[in-house]
Protein backbone atom coordinates (compact mmCIF):
# COMPACT_ATOMS: atom_id res chain seq x y z
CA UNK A 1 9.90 -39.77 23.99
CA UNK A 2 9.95 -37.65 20.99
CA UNK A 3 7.30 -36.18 18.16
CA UNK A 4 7.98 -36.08 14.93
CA UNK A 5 5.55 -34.18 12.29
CA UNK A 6 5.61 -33.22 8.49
CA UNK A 7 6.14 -29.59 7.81
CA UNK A 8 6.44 -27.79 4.74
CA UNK A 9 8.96 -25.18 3.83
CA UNK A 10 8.66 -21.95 2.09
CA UNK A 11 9.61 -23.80 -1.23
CA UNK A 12 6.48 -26.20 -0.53
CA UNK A 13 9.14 -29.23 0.13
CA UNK A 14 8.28 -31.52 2.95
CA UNK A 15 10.62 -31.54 5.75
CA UNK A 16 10.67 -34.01 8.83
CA UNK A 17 10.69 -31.88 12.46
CA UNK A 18 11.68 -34.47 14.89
CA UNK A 19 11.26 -33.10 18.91
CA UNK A 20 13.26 -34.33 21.58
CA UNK A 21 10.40 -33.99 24.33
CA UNK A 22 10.23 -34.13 28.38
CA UNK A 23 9.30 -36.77 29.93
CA UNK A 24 9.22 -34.93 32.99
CA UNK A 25 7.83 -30.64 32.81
CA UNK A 26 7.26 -28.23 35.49
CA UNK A 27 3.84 -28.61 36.57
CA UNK A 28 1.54 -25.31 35.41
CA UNK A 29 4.84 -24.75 33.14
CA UNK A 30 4.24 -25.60 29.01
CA UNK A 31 7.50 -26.13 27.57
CA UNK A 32 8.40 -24.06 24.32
CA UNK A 33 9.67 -26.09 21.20
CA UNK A 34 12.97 -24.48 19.30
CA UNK A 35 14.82 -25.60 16.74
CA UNK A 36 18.27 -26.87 17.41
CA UNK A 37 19.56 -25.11 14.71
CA UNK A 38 18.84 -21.45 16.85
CA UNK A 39 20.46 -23.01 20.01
CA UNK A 40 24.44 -21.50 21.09
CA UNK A 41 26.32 -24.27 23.16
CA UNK A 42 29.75 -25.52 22.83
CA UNK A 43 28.40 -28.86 22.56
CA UNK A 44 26.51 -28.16 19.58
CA UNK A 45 29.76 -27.12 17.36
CA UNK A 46 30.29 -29.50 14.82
CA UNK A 47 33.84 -29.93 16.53
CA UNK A 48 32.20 -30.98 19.81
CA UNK A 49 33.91 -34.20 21.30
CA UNK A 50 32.90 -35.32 25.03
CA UNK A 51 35.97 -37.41 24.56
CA UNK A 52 38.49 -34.83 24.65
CA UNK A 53 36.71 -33.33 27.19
CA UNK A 54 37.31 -33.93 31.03
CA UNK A 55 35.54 -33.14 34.35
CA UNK A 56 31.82 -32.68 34.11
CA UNK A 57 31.61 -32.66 30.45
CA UNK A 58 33.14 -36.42 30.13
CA UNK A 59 30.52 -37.68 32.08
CA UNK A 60 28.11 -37.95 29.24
CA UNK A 61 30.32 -40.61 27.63
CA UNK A 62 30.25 -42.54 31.01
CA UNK A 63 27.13 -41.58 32.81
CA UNK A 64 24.31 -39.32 30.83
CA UNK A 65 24.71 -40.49 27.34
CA UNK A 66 23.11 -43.75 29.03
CA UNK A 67 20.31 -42.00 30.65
CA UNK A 68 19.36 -40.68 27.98
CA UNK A 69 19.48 -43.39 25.76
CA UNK A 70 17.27 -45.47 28.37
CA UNK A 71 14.95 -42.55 29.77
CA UNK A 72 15.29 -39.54 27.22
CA UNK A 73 14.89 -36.08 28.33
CA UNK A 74 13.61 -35.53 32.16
CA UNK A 75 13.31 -32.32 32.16
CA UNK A 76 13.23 -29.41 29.12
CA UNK A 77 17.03 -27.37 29.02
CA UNK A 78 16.55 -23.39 30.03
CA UNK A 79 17.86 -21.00 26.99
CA UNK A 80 17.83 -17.11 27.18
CA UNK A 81 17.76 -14.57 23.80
CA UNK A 82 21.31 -13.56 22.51
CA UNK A 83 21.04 -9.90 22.35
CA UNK A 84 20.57 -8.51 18.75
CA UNK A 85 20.35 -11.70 16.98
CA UNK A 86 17.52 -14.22 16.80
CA UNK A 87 19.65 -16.82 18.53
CA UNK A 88 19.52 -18.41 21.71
CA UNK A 89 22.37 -19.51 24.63
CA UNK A 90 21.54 -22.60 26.37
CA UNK A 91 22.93 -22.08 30.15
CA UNK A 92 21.53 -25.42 31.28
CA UNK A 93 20.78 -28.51 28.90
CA UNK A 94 23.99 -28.75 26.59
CA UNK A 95 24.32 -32.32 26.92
CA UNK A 96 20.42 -33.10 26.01
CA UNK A 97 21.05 -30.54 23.07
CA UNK A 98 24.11 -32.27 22.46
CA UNK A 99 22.34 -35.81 22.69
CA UNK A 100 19.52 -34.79 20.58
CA UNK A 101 21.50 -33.59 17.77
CA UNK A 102 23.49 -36.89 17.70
CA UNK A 103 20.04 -38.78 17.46
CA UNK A 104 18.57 -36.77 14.43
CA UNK A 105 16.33 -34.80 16.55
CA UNK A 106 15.67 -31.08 15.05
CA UNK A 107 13.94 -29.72 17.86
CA UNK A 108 13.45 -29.66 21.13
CA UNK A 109 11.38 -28.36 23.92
CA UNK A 110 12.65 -25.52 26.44
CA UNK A 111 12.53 -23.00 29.23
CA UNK A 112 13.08 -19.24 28.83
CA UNK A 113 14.89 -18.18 31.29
């Protein structure tokens, strides 16, 4: 389900990188692995609640949240470069971001779309 590794920072400190992982890529595709902290979703704000949410985006409280929990991550979310800055937008994958964050991950693997 996931990889985690020992890194060290510029300061020479370890640091644990924890990555959510697919259980499930494109074939002849390799996943990328980016750090969550790079990724722009409304599901990733600190103010995120999928409880105060309706339509699609409650269904991770009553459907995906689940999933994951039992399967992890299928398939790797698609993100694309926000111009000028070294951020990316995730169009598709917000609620695995969303999950992985909530479960300590710090990275996780991707498409660039």
């Amino acid at each position: 389900k996931c990889l985690s590794t020992w890194l060290y920072s510029q300061d020479g400190k370890n640091q644990s990188m924890k990555i959510l992982k697919a259980n499930n890529p494109e074939p002849g595709k390799t996943p990328i692995v980016v750090s969550l902290d790079i990724l722009c979703n409304g599901k990733l704000k600190d103010s995120y609640d999928p409880e105060t949410m309706n339509g699609r985006t409650k269904r991770y409280n009553t459907y995906l949240k689940d999933s994951f929990d039992k399967e992890g991550m299928r398939d790797p979310i698609k993100i694309t470069p926000v111009k000028n800055t070294n951020l990316m937008k995730v169009p598709k994958g917000g609620n695995r971001c969303y999950w992985a964050k909530q479960n300590g991950y710090t990275h996780i693997e991707a498409y660039v779309i």
